[in-house]
N, C-alpha and C. Protein backbone atom coordinates (compact mmCIF):
# COMPACT_ATOMS: atom_id res chain seq x y z
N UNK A 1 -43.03 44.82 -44.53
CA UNK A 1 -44.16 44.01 -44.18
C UNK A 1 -44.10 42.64 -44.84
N UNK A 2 -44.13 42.76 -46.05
CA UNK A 2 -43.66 41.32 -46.90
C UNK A 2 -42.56 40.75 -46.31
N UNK A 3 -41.18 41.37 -45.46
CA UNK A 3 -40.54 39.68 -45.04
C UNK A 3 -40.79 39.73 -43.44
N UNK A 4 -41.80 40.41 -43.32
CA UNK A 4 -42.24 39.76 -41.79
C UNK A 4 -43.15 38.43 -41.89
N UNK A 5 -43.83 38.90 -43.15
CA UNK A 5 -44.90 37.90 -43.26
C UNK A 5 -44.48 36.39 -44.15
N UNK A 6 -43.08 36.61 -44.80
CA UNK A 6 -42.43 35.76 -45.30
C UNK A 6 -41.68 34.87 -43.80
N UNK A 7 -41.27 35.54 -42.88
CA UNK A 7 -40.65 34.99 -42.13
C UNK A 7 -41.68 33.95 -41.17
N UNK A 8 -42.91 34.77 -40.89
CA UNK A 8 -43.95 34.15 -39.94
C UNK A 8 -44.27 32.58 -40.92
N UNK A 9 -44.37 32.64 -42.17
CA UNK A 9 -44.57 31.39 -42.85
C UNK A 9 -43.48 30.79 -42.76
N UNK A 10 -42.24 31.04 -43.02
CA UNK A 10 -41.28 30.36 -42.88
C UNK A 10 -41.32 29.56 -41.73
N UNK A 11 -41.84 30.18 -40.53
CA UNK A 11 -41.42 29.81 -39.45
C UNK A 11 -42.39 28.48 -39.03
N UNK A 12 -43.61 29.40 -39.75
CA UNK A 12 -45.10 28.12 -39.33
C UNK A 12 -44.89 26.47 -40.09
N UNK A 13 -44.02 26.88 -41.25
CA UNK A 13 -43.87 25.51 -42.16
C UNK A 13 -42.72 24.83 -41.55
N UNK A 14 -41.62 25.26 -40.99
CA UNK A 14 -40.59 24.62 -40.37
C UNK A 14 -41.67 23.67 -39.02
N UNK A 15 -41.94 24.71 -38.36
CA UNK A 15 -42.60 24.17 -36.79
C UNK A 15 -43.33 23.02 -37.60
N UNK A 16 -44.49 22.84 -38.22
CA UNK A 16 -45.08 22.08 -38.81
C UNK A 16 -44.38 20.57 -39.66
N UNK A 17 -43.27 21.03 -40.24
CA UNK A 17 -42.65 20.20 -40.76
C UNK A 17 -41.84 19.15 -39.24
N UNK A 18 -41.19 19.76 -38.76
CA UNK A 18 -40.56 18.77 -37.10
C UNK A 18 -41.58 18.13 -36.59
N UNK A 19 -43.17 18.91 -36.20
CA UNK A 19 -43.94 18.03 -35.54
C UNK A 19 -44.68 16.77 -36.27
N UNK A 20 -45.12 17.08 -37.69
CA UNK A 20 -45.21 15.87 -38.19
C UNK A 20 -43.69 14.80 -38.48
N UNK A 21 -42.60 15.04 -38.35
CA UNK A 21 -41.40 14.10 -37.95
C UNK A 21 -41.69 13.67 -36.56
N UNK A 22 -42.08 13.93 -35.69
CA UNK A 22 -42.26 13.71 -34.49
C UNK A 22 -42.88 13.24 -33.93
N UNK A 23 -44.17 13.38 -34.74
CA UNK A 23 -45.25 12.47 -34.71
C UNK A 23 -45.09 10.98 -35.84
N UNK A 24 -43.75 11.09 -36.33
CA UNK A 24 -44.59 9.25 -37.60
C UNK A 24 -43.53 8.65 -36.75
N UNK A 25 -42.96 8.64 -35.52
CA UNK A 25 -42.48 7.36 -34.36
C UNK A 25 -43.84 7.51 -33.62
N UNK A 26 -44.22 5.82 -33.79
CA UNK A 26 -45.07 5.17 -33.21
C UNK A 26 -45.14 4.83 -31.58
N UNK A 27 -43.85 4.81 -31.01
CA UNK A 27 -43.44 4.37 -29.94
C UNK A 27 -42.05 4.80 -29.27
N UNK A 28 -42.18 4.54 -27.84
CA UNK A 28 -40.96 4.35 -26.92
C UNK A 28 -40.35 3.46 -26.69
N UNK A 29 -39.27 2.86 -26.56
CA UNK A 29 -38.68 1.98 -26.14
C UNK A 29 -38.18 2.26 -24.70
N UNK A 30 -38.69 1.36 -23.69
CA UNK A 30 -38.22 2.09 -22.06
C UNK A 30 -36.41 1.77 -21.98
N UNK A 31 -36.04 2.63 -21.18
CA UNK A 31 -34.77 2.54 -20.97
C UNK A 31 -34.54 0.89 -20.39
N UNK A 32 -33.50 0.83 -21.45
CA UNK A 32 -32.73 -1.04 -21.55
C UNK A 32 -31.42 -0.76 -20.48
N UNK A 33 -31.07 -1.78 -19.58
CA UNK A 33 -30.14 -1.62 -19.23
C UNK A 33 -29.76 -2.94 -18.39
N UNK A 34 -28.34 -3.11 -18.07
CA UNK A 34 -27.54 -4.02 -17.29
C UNK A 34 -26.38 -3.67 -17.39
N UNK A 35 -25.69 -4.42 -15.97
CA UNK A 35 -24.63 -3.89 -15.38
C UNK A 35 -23.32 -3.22 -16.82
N UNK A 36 -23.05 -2.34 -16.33
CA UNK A 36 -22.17 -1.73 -17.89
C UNK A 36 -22.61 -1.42 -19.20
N UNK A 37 -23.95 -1.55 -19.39
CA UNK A 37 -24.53 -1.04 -20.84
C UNK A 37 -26.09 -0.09 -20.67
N UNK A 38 -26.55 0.23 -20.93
CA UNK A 38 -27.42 1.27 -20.97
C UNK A 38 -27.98 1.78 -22.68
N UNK A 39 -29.26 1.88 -22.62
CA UNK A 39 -29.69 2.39 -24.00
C UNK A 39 -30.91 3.25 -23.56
N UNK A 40 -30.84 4.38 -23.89
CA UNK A 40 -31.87 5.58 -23.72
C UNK A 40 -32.93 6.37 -24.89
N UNK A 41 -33.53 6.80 -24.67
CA UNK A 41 -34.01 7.32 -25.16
C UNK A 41 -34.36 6.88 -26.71
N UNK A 42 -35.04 5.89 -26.48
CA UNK A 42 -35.03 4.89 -27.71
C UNK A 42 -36.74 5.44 -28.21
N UNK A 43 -36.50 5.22 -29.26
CA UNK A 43 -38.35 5.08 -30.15
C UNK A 43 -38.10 4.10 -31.53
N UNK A 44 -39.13 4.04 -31.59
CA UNK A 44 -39.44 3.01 -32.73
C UNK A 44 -40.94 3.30 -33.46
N UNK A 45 -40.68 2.35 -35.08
CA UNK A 45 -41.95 2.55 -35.48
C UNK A 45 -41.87 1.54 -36.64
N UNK A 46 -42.83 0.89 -37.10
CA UNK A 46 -42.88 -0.07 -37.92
C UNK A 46 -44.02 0.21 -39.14
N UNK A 47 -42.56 0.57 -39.83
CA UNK A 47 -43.04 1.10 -41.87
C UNK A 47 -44.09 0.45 -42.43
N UNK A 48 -44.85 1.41 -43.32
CA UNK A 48 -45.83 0.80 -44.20
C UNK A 48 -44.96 0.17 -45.34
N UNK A 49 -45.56 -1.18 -45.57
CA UNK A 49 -44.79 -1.75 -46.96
C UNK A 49 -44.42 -1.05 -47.96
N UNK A 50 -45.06 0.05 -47.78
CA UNK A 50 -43.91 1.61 -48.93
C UNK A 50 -43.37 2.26 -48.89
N UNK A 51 -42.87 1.83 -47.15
CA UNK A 51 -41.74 2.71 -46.90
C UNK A 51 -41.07 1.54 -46.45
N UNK A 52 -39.24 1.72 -47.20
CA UNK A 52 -38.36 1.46 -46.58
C UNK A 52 -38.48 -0.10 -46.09
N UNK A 53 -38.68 -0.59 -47.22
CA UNK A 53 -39.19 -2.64 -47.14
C UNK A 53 -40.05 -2.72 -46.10
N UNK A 54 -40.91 -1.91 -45.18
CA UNK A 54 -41.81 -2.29 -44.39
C UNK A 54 -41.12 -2.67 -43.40
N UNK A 55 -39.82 -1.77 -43.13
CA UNK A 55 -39.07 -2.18 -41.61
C UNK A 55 -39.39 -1.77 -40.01
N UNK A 56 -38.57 -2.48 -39.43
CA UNK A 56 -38.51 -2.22 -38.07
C UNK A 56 -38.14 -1.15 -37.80
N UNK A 57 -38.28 0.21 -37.76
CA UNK A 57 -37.23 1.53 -37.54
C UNK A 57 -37.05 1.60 -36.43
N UNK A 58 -35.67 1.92 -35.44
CA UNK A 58 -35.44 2.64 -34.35
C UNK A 58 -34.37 3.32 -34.33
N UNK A 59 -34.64 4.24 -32.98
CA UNK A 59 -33.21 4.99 -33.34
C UNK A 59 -33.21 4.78 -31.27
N UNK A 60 -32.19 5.52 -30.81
CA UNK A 60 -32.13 5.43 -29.02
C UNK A 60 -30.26 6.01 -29.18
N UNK A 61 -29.93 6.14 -27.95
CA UNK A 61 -28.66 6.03 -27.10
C UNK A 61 -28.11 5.13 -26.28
N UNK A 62 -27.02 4.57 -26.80
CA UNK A 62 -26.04 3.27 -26.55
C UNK A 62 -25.03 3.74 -25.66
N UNK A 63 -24.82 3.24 -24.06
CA UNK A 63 -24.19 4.13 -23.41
C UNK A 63 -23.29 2.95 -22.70
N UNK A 64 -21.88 3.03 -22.57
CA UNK A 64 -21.32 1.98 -21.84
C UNK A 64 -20.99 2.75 -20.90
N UNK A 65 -21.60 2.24 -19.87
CA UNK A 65 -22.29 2.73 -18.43
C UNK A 65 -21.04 1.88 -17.50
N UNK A 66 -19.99 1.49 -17.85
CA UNK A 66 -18.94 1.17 -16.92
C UNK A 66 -17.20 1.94 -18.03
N UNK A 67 -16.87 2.86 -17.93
CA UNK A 67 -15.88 3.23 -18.82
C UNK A 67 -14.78 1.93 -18.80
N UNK A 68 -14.31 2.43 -17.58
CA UNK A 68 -12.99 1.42 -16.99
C UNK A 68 -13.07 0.27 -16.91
N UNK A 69 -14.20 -0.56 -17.58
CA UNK A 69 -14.38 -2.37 -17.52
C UNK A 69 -13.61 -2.67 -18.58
N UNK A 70 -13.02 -2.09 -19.33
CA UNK A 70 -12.37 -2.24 -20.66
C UNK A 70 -13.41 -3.31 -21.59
N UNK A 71 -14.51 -3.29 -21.42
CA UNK A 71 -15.74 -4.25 -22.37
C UNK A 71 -16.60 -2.97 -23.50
N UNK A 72 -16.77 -3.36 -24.79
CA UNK A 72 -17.62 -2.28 -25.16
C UNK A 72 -19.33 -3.16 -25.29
N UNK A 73 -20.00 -2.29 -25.89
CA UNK A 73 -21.32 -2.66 -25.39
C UNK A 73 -21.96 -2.78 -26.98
N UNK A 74 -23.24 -3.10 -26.86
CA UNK A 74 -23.90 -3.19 -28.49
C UNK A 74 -25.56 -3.79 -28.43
N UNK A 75 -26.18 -3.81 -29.41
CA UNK A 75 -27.64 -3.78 -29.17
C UNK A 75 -27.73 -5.13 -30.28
N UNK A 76 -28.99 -5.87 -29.73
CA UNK A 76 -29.26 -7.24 -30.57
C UNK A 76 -30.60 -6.76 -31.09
N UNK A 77 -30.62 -6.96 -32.26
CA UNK A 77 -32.53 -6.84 -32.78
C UNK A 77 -32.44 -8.14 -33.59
N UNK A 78 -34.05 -8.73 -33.13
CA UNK A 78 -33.82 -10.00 -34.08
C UNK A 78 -35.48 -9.52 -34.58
N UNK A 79 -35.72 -9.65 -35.76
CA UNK A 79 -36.76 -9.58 -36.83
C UNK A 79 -37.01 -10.83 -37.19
N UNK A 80 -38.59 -11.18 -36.55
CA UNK A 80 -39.37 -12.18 -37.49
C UNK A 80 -38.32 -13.71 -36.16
N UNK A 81 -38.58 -14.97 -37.11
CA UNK A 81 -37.24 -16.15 -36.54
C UNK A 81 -35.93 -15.88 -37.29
N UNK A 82 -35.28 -15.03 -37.37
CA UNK A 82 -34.10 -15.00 -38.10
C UNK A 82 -33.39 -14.41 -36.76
N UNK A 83 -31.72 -14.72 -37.25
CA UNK A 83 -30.82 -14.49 -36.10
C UNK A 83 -30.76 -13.10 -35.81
N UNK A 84 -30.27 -12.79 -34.58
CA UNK A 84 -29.99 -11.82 -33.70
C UNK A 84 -28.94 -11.09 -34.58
N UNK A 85 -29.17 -9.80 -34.71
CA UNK A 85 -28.41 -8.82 -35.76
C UNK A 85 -27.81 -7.90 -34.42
N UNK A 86 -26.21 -7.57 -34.68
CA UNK A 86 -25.58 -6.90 -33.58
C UNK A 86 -25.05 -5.45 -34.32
N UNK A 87 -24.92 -4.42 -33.11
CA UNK A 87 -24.91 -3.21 -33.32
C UNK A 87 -24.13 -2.37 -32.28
N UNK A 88 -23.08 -2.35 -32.81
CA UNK A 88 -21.96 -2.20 -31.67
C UNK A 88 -21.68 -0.25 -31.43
N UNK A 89 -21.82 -0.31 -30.01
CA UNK A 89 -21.45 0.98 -29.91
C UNK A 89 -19.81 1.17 -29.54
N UNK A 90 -19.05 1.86 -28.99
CA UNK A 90 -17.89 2.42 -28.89
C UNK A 90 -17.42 2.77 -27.25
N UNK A 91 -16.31 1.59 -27.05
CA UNK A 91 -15.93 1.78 -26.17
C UNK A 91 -15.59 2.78 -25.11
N UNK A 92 -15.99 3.15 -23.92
CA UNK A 92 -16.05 4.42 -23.38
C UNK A 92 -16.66 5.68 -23.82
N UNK A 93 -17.64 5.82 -24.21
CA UNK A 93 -18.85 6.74 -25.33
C UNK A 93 -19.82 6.15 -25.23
N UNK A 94 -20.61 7.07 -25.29
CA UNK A 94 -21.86 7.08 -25.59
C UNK A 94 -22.01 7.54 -27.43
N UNK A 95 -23.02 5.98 -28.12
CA UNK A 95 -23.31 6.77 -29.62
C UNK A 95 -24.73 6.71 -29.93
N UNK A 96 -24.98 7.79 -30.69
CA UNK A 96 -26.80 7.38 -30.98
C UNK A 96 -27.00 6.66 -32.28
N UNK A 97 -27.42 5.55 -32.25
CA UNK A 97 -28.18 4.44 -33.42
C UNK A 97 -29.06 5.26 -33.74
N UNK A 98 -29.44 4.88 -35.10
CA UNK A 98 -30.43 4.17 -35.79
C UNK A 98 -30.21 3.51 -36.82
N UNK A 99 -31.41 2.28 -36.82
CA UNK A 99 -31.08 1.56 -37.91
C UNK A 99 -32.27 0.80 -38.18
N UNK A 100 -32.42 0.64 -39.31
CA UNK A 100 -33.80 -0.09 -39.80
C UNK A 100 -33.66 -1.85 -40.31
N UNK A 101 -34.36 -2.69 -40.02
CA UNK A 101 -34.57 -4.20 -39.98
C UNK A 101 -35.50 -4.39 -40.64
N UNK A 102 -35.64 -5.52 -41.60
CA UNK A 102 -36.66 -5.93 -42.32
C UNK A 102 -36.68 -7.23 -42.52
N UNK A 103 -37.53 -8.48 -43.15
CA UNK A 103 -37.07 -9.51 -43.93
C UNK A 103 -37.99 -9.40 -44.89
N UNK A 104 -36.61 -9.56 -46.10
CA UNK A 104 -36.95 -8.96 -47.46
C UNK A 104 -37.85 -9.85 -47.91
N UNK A 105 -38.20 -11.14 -46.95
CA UNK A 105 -38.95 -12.09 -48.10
C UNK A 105 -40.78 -11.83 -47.51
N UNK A 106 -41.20 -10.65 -46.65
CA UNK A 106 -42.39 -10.37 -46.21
C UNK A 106 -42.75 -8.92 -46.79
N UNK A 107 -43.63 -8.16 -46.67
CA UNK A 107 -44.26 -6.97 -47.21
C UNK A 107 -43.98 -5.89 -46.23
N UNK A 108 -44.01 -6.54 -45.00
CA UNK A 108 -43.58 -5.61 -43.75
C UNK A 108 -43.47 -6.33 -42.60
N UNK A 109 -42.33 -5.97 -41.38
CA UNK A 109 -41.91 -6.43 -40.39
C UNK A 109 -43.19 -6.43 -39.46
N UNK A 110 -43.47 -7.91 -38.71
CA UNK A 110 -44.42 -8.52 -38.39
C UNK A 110 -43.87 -8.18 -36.62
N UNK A 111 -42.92 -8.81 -36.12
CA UNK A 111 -42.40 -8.87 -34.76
C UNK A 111 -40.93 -8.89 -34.64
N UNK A 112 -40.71 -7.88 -33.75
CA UNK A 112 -39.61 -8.01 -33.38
C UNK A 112 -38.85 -7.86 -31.93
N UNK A 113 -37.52 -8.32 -31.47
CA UNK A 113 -37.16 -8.20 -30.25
C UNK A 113 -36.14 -7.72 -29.88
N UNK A 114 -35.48 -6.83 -29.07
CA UNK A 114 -34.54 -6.35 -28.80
C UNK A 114 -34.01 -6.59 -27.69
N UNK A 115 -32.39 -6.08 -27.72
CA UNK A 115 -32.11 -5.84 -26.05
C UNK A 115 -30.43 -5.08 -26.21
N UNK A 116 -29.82 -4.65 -25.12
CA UNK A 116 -29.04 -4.24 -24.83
C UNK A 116 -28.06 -5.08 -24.15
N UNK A 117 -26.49 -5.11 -24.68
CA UNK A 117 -25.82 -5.99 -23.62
C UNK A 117 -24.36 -5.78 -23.69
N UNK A 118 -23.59 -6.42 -23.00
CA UNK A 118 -22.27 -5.77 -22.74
C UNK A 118 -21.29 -7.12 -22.89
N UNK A 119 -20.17 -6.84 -24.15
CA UNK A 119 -19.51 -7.68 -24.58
C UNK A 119 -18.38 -7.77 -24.11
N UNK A 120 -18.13 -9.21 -22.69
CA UNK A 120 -17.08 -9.25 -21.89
C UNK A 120 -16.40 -10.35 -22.47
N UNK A 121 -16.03 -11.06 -23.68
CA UNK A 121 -15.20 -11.22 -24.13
C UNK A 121 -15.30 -12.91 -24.74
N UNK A 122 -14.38 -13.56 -24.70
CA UNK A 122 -14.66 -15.02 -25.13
C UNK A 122 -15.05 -16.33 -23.72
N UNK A 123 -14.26 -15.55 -23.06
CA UNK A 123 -14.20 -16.84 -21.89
C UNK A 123 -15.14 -16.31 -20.77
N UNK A 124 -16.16 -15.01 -20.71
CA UNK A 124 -17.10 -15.04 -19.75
C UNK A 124 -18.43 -14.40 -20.62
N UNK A 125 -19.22 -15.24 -20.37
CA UNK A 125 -20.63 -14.80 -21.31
C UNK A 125 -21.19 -13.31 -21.50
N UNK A 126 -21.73 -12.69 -22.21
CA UNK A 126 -21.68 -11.49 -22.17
C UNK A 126 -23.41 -11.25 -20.64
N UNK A 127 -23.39 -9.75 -20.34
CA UNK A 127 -24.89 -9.90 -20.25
C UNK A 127 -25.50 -8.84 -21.01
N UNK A 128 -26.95 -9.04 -20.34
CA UNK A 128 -27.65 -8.51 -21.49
C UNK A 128 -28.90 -7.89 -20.43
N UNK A 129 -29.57 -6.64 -21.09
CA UNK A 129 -30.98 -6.19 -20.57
C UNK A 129 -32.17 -7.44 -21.00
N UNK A 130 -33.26 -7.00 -20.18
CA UNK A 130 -34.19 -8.14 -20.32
C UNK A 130 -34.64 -7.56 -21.72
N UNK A 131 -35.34 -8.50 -22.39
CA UNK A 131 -35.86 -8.53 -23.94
C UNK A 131 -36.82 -8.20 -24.19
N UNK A 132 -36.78 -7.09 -24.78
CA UNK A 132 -38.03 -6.27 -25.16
C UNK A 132 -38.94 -6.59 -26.42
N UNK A 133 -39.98 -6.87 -26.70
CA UNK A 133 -40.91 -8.14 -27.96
C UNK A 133 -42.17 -6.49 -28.35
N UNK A 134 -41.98 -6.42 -29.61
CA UNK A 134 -42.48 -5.70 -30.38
C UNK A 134 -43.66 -6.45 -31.32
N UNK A 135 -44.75 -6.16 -31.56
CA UNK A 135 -46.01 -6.24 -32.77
C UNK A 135 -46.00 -5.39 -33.26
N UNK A 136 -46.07 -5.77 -34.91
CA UNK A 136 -46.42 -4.55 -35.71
C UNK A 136 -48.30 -4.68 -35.14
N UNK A 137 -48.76 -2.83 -34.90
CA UNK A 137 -49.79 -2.73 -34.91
C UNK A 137 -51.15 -3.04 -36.00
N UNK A 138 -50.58 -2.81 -37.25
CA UNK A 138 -50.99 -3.22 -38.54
C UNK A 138 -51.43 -4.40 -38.78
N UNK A 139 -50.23 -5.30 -38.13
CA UNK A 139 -50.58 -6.72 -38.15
C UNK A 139 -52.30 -7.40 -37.97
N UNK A 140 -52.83 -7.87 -39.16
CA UNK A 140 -53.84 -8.28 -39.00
C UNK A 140 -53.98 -9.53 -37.98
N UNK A 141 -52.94 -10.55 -37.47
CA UNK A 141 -52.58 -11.61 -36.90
C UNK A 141 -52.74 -11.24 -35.23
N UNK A 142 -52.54 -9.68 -35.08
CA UNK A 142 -52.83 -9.26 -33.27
C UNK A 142 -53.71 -9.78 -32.62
């Protein structure tokens, strides 16, 4: 009787433990895409200044959606006016990101923008998904 009832807790604190992980992403990111790149199943959420410098968090799937173009693909997040930060996935694969953005000289990430795009090389411009513009909700400035 004791490890039935050890197991039923076991089980209730696990379930409990995933759904509050599941619940502290704030958001979706809709599927990003253009010709040869693809990003899925994206979420995001933007840290309290005591967590984790008060960053941008996301995580999603980076998919180069043309194998045989011989181009690989990669994701731009730009935080705040500072430059476009790149995040390269792997030629012919699909990889899952995450990665967190901040600027260290604020308390917590205010706005940010993303997108998805596909890196065809030096002599033809790359493209890119349309640009997705994030508010922190917190933000007293909304």
């Amino acid at each position: 009787m004791k490890k039935a009832l050890v197991g039923v807790a076991a089980a209730g604190l696990l379930l409990t433990a995933s759904g509050t992980a599941l619940a502290a992403w704030e958001g979706r990111i809709p599927d990003l895409s253009s010709p040869g790149v693809q990003f899925k199943n994206g979420t995001y959420k933007f840290n309290p200044p005591s967590t984790n410098h008060g960053a941008f968090e996301w995580r999603g799937r980076l998919i180069d959606a043309d194998p045989n173009d011989g181009h690989n693909v990669y994701m731009l997040v730009r935080i705040e006016a500072h430059d476009w930060v790149r995040y390269y996935g792997k030629q012919k694969r699909s990889v899952d990101l995450h990665h967190s953005n901040w600027d260290g000289a604020q308390m917590y990430t205010h706005k940010v923008k993303l997108k998805a795009c596909r890196d065809r090389g030096s002599l033809r411009p790359d493209n890119c998904s349309r640009v997705r513009s994030y508010t922190n909700p917190r933000d007293p400035g909304n």
